[in-house]
Protein backbone atom coordinates (compact mmCIF):
# COMPACT_ATOMS: atom_id res chain seq x y z
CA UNK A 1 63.05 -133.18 113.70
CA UNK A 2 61.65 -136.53 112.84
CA UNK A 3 61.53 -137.00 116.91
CA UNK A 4 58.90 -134.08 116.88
CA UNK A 5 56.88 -134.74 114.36
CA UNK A 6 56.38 -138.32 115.64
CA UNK A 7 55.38 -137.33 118.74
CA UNK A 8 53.42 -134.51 117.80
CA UNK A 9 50.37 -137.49 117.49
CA UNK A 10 50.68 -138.20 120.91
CA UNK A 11 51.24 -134.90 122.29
CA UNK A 12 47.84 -134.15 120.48
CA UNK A 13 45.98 -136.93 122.33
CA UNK A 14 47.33 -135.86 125.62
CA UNK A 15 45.87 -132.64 125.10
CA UNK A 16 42.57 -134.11 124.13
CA UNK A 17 42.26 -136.33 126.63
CA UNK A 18 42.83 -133.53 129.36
CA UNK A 19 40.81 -130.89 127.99
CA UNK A 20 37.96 -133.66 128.25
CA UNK A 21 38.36 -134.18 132.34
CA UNK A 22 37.26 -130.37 131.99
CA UNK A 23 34.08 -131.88 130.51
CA UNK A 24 30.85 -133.28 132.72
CA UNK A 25 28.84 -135.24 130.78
CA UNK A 26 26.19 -134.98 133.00
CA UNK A 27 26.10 -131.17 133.34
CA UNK A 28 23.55 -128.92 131.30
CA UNK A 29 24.63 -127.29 128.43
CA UNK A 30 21.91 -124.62 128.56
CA UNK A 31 22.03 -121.54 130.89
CA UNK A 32 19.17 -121.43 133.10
CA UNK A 33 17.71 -117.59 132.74
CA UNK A 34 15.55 -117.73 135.84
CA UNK A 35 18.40 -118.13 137.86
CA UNK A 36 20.11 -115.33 136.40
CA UNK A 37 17.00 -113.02 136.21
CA UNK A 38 16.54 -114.08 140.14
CA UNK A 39 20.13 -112.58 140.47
CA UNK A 40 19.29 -109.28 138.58
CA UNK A 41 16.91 -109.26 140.42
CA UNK A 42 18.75 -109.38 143.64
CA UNK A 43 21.08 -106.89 143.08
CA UNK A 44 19.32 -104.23 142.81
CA UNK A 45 18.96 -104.33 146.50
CA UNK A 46 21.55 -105.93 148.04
CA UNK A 47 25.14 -104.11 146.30
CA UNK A 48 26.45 -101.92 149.27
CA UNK A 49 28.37 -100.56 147.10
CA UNK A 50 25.97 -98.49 145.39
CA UNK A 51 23.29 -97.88 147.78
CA UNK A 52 26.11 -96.66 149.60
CA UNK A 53 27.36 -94.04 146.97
CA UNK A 54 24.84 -93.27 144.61
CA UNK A 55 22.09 -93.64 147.12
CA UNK A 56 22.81 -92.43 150.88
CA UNK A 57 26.38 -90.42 150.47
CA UNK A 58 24.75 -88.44 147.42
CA UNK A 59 21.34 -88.83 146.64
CA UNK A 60 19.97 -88.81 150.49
CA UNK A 61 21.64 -86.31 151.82
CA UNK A 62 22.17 -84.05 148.34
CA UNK A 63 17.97 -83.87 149.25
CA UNK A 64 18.70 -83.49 153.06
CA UNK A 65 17.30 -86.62 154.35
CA UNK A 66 20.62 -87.29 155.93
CA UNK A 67 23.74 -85.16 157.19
CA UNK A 68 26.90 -86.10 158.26
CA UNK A 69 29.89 -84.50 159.38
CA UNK A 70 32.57 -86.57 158.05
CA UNK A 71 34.39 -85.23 154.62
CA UNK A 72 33.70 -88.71 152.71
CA UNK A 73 29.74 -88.26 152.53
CA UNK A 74 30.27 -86.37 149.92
CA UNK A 75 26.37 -85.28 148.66
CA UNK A 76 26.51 -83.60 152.28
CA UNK A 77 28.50 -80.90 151.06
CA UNK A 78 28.62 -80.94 147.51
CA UNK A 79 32.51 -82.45 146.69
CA UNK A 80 33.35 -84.49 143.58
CA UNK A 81 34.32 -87.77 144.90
CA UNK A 82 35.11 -89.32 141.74
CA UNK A 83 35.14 -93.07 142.76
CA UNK A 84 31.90 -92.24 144.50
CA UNK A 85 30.22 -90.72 141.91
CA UNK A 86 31.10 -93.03 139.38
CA UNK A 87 29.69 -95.90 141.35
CA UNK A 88 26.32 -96.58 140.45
CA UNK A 89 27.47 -96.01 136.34
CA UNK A 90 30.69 -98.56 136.85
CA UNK A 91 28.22 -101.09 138.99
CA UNK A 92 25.49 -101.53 137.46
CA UNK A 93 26.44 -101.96 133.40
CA UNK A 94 29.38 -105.12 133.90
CA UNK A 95 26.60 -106.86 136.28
CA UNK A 96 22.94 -105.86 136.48
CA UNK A 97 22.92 -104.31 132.66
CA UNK A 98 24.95 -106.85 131.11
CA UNK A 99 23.15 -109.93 132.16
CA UNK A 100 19.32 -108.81 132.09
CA UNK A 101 20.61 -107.76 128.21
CA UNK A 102 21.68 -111.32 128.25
CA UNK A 103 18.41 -112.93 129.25
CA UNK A 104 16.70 -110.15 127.06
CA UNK A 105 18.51 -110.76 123.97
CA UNK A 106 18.44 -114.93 124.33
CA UNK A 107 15.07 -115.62 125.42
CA UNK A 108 13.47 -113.10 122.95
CA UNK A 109 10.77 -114.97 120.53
CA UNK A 110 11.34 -118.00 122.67
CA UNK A 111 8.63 -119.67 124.47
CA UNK A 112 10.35 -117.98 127.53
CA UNK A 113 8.43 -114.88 127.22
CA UNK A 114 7.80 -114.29 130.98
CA UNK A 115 11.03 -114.53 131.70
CA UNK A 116 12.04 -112.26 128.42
CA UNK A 117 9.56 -109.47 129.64
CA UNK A 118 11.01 -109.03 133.66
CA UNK A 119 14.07 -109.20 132.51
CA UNK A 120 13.45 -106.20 130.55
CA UNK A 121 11.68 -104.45 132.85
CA UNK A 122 14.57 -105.06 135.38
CA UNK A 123 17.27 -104.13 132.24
CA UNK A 124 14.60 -100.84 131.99
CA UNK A 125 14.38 -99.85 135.66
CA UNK A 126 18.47 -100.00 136.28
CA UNK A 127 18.86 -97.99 133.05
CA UNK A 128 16.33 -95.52 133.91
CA UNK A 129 18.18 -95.10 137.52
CA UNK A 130 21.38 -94.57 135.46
CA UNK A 131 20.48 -91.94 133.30
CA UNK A 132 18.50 -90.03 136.13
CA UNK A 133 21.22 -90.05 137.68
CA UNK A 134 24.23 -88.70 134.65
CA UNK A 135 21.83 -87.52 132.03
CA UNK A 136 22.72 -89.40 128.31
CA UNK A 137 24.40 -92.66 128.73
CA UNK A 138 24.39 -96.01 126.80
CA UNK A 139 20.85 -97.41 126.38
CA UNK A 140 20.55 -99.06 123.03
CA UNK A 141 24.04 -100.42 123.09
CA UNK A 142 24.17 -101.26 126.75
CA UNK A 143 25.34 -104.64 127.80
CA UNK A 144 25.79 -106.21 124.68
CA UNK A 145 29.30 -106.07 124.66
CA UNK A 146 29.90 -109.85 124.14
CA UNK A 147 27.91 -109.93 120.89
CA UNK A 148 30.09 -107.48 118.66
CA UNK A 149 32.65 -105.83 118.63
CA UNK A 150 30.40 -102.86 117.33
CA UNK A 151 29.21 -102.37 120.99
CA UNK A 152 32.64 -102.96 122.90
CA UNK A 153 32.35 -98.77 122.86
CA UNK A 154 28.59 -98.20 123.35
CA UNK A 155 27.10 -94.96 122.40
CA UNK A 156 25.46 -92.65 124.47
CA UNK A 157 21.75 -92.32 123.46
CA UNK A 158 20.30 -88.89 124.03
CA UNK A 159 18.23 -88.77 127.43
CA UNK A 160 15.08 -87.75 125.31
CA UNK A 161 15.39 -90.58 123.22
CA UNK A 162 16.23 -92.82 126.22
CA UNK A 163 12.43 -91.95 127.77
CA UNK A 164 11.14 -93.11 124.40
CA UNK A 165 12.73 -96.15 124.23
CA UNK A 166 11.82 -96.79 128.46
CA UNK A 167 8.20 -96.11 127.60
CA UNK A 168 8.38 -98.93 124.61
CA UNK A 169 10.67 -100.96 126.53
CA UNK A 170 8.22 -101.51 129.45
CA UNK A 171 4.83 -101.44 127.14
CA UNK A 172 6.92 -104.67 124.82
CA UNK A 173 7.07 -106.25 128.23
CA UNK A 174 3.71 -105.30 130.01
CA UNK A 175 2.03 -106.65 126.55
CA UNK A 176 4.59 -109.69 126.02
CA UNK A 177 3.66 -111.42 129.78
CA UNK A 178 1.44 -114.53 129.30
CA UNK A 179 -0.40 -116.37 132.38
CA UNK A 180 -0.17 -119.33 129.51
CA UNK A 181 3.60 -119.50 128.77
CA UNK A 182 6.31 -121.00 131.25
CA UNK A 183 6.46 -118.95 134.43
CA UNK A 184 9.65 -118.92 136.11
CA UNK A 185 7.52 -118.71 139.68
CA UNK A 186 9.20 -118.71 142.83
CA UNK A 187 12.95 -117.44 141.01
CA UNK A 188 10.97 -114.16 140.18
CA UNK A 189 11.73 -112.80 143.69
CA UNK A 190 9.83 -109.75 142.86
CA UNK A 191 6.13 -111.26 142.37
CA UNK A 192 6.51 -114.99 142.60
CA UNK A 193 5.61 -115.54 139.21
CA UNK A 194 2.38 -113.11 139.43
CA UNK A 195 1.52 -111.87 136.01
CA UNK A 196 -1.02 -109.17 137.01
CA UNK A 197 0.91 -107.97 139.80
CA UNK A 198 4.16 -107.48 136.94
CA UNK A 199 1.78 -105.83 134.87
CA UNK A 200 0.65 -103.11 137.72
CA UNK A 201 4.17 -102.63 138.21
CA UNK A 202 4.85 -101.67 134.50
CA UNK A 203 2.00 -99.49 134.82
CA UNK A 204 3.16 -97.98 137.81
CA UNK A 205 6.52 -97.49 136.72
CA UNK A 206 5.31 -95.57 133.32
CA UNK A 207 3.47 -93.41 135.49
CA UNK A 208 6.57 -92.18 137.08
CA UNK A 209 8.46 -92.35 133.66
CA UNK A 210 5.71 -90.04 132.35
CA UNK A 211 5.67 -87.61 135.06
CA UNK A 212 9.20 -87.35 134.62
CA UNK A 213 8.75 -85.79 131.47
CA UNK A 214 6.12 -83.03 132.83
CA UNK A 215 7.84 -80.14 132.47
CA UNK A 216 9.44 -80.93 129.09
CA UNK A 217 6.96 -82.64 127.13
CA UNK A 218 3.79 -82.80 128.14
CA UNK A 219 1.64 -83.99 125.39
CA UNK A 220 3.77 -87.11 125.65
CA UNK A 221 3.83 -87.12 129.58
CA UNK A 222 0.17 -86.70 129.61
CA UNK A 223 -0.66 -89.51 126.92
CA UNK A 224 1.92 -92.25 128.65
CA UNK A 225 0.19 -91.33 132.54
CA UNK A 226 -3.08 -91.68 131.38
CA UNK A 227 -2.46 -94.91 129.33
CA UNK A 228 -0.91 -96.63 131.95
CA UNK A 229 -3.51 -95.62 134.35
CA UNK A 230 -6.33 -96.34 132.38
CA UNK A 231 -5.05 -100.11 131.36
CA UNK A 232 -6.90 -102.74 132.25
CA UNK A 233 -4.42 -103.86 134.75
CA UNK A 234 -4.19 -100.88 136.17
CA UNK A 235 -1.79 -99.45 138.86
CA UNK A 236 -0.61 -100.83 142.35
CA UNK A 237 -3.70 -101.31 143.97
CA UNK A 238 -2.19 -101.54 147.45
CA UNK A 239 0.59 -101.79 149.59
CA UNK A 240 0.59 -105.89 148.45
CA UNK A 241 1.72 -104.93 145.24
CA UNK A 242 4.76 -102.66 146.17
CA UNK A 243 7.92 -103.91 144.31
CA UNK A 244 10.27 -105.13 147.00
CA UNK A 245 13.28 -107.60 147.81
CA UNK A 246 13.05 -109.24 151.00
CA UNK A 247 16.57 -110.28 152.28
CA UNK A 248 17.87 -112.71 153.91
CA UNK A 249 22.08 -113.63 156.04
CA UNK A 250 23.38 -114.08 152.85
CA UNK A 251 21.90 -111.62 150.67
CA UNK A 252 21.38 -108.26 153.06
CA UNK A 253 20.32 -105.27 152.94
CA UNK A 254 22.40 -102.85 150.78
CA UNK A 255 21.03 -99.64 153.30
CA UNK A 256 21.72 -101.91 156.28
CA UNK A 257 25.07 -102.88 155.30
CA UNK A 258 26.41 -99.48 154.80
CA UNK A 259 24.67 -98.12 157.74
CA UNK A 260 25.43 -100.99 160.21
CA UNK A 261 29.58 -100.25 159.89
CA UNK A 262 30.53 -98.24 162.60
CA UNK A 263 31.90 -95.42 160.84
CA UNK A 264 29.07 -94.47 159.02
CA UNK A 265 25.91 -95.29 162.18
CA UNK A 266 27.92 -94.54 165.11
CA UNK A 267 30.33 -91.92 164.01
CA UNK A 268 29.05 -89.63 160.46
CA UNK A 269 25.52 -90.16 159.83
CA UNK A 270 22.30 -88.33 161.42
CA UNK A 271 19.14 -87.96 160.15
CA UNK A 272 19.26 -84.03 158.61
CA UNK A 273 17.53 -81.19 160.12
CA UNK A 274 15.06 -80.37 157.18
CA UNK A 275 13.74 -84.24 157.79
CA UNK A 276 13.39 -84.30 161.66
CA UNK A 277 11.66 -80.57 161.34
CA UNK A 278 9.62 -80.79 158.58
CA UNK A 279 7.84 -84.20 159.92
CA UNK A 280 7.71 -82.35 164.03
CA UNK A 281 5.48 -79.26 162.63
CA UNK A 282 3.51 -81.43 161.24
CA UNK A 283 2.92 -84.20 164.14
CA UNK A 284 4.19 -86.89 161.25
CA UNK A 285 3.55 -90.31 162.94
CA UNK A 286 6.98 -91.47 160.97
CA UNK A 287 9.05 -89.39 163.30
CA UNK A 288 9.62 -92.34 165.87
CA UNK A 289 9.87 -95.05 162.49
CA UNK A 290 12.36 -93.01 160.74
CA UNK A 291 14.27 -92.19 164.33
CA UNK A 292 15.40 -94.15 167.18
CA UNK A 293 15.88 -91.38 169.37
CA UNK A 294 18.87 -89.06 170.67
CA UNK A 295 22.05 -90.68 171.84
CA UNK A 296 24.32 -93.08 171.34
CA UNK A 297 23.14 -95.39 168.58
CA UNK A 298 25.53 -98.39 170.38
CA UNK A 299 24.47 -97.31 173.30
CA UNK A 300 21.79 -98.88 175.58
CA UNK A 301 18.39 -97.89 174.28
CA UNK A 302 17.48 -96.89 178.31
CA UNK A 303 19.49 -93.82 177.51
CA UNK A 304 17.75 -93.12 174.40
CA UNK A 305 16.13 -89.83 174.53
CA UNK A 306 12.83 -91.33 172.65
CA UNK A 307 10.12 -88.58 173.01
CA UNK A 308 9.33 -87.00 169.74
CA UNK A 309 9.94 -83.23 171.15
CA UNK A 310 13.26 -84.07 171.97
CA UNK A 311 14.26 -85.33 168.58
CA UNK A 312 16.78 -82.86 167.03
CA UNK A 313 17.95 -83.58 163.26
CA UNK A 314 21.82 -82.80 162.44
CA UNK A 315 21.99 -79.31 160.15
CA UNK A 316 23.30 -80.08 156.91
CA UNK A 317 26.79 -78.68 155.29
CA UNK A 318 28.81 -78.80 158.69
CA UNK A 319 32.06 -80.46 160.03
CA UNK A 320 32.94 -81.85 162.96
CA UNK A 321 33.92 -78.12 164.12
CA UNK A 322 31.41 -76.02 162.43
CA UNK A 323 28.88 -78.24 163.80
CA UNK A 324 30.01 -76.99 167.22
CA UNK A 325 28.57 -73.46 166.50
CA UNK A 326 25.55 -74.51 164.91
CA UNK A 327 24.31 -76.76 168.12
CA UNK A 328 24.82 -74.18 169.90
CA UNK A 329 22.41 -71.97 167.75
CA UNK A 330 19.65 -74.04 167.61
CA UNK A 331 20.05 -74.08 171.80
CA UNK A 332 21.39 -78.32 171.88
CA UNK A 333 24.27 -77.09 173.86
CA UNK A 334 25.24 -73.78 175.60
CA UNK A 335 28.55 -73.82 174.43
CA UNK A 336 30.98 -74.91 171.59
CA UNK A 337 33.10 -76.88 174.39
CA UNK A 338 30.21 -78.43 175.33
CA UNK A 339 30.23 -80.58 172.32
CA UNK A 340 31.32 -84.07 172.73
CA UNK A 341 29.98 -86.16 169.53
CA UNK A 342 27.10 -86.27 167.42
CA UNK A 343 24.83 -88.32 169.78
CA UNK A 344 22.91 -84.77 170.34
CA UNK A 345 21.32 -85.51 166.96
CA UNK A 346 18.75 -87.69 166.03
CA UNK A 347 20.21 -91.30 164.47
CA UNK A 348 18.23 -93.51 162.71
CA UNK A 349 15.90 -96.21 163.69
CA UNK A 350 17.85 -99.93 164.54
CA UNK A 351 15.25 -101.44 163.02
CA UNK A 352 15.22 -100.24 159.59
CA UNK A 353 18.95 -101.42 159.39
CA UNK A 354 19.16 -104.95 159.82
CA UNK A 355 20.46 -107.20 156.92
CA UNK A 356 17.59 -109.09 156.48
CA UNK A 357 15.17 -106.16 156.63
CA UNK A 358 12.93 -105.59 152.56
CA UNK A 359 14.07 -102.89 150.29
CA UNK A 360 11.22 -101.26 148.32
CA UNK A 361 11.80 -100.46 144.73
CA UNK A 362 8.26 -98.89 143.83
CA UNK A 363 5.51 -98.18 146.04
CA UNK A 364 1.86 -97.94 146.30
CA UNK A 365 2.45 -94.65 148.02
CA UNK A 366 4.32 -93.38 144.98
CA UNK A 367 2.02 -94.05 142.03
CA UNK A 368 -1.23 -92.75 144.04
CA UNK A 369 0.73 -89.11 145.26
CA UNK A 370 2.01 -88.86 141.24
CA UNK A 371 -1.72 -89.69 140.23
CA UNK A 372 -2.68 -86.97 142.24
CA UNK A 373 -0.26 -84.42 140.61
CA UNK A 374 -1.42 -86.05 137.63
CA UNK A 375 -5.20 -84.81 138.23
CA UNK A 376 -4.11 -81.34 139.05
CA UNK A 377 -2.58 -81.09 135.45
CA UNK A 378 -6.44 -81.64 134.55
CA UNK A 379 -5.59 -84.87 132.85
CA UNK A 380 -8.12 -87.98 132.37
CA UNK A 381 -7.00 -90.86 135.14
CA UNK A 382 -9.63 -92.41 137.23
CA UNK A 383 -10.52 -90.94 140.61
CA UNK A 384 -9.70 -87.93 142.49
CA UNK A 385 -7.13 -85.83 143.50
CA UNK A 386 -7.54 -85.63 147.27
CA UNK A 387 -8.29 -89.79 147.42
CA UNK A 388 -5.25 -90.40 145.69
CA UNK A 389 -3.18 -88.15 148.16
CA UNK A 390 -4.88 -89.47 150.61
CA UNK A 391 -4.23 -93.03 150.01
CA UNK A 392 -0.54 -91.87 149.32
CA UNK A 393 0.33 -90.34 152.34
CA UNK A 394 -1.40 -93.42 153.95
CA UNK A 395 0.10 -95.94 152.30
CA UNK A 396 3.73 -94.28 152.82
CA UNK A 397 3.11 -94.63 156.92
CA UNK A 398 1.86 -97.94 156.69
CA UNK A 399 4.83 -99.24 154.59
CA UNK A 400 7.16 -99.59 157.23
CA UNK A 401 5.44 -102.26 158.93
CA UNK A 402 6.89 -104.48 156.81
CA UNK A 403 10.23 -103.67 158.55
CA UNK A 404 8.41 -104.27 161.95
CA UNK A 405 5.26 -104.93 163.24
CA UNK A 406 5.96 -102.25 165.38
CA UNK A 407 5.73 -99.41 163.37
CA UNK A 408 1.85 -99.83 162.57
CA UNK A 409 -0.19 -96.66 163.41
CA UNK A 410 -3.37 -96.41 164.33
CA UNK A 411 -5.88 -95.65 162.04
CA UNK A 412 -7.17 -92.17 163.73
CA UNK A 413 -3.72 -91.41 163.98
CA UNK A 414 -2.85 -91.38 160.63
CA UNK A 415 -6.70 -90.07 159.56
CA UNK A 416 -5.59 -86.96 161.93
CA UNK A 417 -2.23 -86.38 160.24
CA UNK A 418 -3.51 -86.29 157.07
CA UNK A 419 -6.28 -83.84 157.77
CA UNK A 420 -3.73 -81.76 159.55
CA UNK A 421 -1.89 -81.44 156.18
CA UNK A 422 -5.06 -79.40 154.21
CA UNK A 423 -4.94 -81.00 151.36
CA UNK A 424 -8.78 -80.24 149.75
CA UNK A 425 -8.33 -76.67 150.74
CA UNK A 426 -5.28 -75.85 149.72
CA UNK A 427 -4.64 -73.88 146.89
CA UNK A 428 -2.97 -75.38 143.33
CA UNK A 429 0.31 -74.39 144.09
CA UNK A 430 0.14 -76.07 147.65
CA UNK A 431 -1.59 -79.11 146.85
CA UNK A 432 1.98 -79.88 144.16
CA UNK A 433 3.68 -78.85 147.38
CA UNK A 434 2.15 -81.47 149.57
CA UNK A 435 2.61 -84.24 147.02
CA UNK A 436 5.88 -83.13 146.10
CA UNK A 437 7.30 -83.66 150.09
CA UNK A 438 5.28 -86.48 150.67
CA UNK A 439 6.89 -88.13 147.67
CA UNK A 440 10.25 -87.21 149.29
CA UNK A 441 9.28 -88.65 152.81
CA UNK A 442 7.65 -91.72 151.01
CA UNK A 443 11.01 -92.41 149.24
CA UNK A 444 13.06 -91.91 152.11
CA UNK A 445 16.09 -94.30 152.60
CA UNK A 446 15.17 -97.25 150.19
CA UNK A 447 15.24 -95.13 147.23
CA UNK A 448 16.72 -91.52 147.68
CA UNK A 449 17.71 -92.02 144.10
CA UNK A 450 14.35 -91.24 143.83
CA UNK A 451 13.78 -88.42 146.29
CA UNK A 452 16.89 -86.84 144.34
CA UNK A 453 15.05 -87.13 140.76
CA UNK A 454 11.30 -85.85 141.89
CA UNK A 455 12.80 -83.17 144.03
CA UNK A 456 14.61 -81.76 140.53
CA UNK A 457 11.40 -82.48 138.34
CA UNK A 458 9.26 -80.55 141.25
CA UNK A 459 11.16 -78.52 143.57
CA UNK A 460 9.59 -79.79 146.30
CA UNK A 461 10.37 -79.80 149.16
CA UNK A 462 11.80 -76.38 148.95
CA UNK A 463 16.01 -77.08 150.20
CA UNK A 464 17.94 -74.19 151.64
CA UNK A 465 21.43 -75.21 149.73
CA UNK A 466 24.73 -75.36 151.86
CA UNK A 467 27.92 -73.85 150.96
CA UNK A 468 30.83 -75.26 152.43
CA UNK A 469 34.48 -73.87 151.36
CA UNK A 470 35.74 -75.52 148.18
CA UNK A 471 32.02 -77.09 147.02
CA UNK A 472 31.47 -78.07 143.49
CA UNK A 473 28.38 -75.88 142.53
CA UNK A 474 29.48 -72.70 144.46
CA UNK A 475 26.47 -73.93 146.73
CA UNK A 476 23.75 -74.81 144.78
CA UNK A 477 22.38 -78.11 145.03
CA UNK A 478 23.91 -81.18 142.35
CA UNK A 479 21.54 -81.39 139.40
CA UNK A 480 23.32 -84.73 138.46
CA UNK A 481 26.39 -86.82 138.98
CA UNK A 482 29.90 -86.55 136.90
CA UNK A 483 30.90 -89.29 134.70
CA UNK A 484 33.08 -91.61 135.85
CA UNK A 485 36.44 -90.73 135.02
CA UNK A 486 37.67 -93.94 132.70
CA UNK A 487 34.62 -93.34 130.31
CA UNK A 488 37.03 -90.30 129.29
CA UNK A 489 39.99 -93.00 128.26
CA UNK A 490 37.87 -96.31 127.70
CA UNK A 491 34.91 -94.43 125.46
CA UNK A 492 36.49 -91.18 125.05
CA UNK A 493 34.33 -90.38 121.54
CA UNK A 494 31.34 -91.49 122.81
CA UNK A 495 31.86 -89.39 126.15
CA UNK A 496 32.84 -86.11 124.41
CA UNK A 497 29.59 -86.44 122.71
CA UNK A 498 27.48 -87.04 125.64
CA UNK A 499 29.00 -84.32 127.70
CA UNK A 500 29.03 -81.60 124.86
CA UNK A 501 24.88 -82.17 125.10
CA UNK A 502 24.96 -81.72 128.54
CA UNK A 503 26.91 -78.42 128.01
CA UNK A 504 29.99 -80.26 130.16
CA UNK A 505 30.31 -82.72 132.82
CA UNK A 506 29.60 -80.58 135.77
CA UNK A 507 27.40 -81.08 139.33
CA UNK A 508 25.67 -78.04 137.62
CA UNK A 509 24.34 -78.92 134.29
CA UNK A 510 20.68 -79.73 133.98
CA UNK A 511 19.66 -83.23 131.81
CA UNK A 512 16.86 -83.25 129.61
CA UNK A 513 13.99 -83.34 131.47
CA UNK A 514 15.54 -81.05 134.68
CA UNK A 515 13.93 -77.47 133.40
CA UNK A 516 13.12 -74.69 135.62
């Protein structure tokens, strides 16, 4: 006994003395906030993991930009997929949520108010994903976890109340940016830094937010569209503003790397039917961007069938034997033996795939066709209708050039198209139809989550739904994604909630703002 309390001293000091090698004397003891904002930032773009589920395997082809054969792309044919579903929800709040809260909640009335304001507007734009997505789900709460226990089990906020709080979220941050205070500059991989450019972005992204809420309130829809556009700041004023993430070998591509493995390009996926149709009848110059022709994607491009007539899009809400009968309907093949693989379909273009190829997170193209849906609701934002479309539409085909220089169009090309589409003639009911699949071709592949939202806010374009045997929806199209299963065992009070507002956690239950 006397033995261990005598060398209790010394075992002390040893302890000490080791737990201070963990200790660099030169190291900083302050967290730099740029560098994580630059990684929020980041990963928005480049996690496979959800632009794999949440945005191709559901969102894109749920809205029949893609089709696929294979069982596992789930949004094809309307299966549960729980691990799939759940990915976007399970991804984003541990990473993306939690640390822009942690910027947001440390650098707030600091002098590091730049930094403080994208933060939030990154912390705004995941969370406004997520619930577009599931419908209520934590917003208040979210990512806090480390501060109190109080918020180990966050609450789901009401979807209505989450709009509220997006629309004062984002107005805090457009009004909180200062060209005067520290800038983090070239970590701020969105604008460099650019304080006018973040603020047409905010504007541009409460013009969505507000159009969102159209159909079920539009006193407030109307009053946070017309604020935004009326700001001094404005909106995007170009394609120069759009909000993208160019990547580079060692942070790719989300889209590329999911579409680059072999058994999703070569094997499952094919640009859908309703796509490759829609843009032939109307002579859409994106038909050779969006595909790289018939064949064998791993093939050599000499075999390539590259001539837009011959482009043939893959019918959604088939397997690899259905399929069989349906190419033979639309006259591919002559007969169901006939049918070797899926290279009679039209695969996407190589060169919007490569890992180091941008990512667009809000476009030019977007805010000017929802401007113009705007001024059909008769409500006071600057210009006119028909400009606004127009510059939409153009804007959407010139966009891809910054995947490749190839894919510019010439200007009386595009001029033609967009006369071809009748906008200034057309009545009310067609004009909202022309924005409404413009929007959905303008959002294709970076951000289906988006095509999937506007497409359920507008009904446009108007989707034929599949009905494969043992669906989810008894073949009607998803209105949102299921929770993810361990919210029912981690948060189980908090999930009972959400899903008794909902009326139960179903493919088939509309969210707030999703009204006929």
């Amino acid at each position: 006994m006397v033995l261990a309390v005598v060398m209790l001293p010394f075992a002390s000091c040893d302890n000490e003395e080791l737990l201070d090698l963990n200790d660099n004397p030169n190291a900083s003891t302050e967290l730099d906030f740029d560098f994580i904002l630059a990684q929020v930032q980041g990963d928005m773009t480049t996690n496979g993991y959800v632009q794999s589920r949440g945005n191709i395997i559901y969102s894109s082809t749920m809205v029949q930009q893609f089709a696929s054969t294979a069982g596992f792309v789930s949004g094809d044919k309307y299966f549960w997929n729980e691990q799939y579903t759940s990915a976007t929800f399970e991804s984003y709040y541990p990473s993306i949520i939690k640390n822009a809260t942690h910027i947001v909640d440390n650098t707030k009335g600091t002098e590091e108010v730049n930094t403080y304001a994208m933060a939030l507007v990154v912390r705004t734009y995941a969370l406004h994903r997520i619930t577009d997505l599931y419908g209520d789900v934590p917003y208040s709460e979210a990512g806090r976890g480390l501060e109190s226990q109080e918020f180990w089990f966050p609450k789901y906020d009401a979807q209505q109340d989450i709009y509220t709080m997006i629309v004062s979220d984002l107005k805090e941050a457009r009004e909180t940016l200062s060209a005067s205070a520290p800038n983090p500059g070239t970590q701020d991989i969105y604008y460099g830094g650019d304080i006018e450019q973040w603020k047409r972005f905010i504007n541009s992204l409460l013009v969505r937010v507000g159009m969102r809420m159209s159909k079920v309130d539009a006193g407030l829809a109307q009053s946070v569209v017309e604020e935004a556009a009326n700001h001094p700041s404005g909106t995007f004023l170009s394609n120069e503003d759009n909000t993208m993430v160019i990547h580079n070998a060692a942070a790719r591509n989300g889209n590329s790397d999911v579409i680059i493995s072999d058994n999703y390009k070569a094997a499952n996926a094919r640009i859908s039917k309703t796509f490759i149709d829609w843009m032939k009848n109307s002579n859409d110059p994106r038909l050779m961007i969006v595909s790289g022709g018939v064949g064998d994607p791993d093939g050599s491009p000499d075999d390539w069938k590259t001539d837009p007539a011959d482009q043939a899009g893959m019918p959604n809400g088939y397997d690899s034997e259905t399929i069989k009968d349906a190419a033979v309907e639309d006259g591919l093949i002559s007969s169901p033996d006939d049918y070797v693989d899926n290279n009679i379909f039209s695969f996407i273009n190589p060169k919007l795939y490569d890992f180091e190829d941008p990512m667009f997170l809000h476009t030019y193209a977007e805010v000017e066709l929802l401007l113009a849906e705007a001024l059909l609701k008769g409500w006071n934002v600057p210009g006119d209708a028909g400009e606004h479309f127009e510059n939409g539409v153009a804007a959407a085909i010139d966009k891809w050039v910054a995947y490749d220089e190839s894919f510019a169009q010439d200007a009386g090309t595009v001029s033609a198209y967009i006369d071809g589409l009748g906008f200034d003639a057309a009545s009310t009911a067609d004009k909202e139809r022309l924005i409404g699949e413009q929007y959905w071709s303008a959002t294709f592949l970076d951000n289906s989550f988006e095509s999937y939202a506007n497409w359920r806010r507008t009904g446009y374009p108007v989707l034929t739904p599949t009905n494969y045997p043992g669906n989810e929806t008894g073949g009607t199209i998803p209105r949102r994604l299921r929770y993810p299963a361990f919210e029912v065992s981690e948060n189980p009070d908090n999930y009972a909630t959400a899903v008794g507002n909902l009326g139960g956690d179903n493919f088939t239950n509309r969210m707030w703002w999703d009204v006929e």
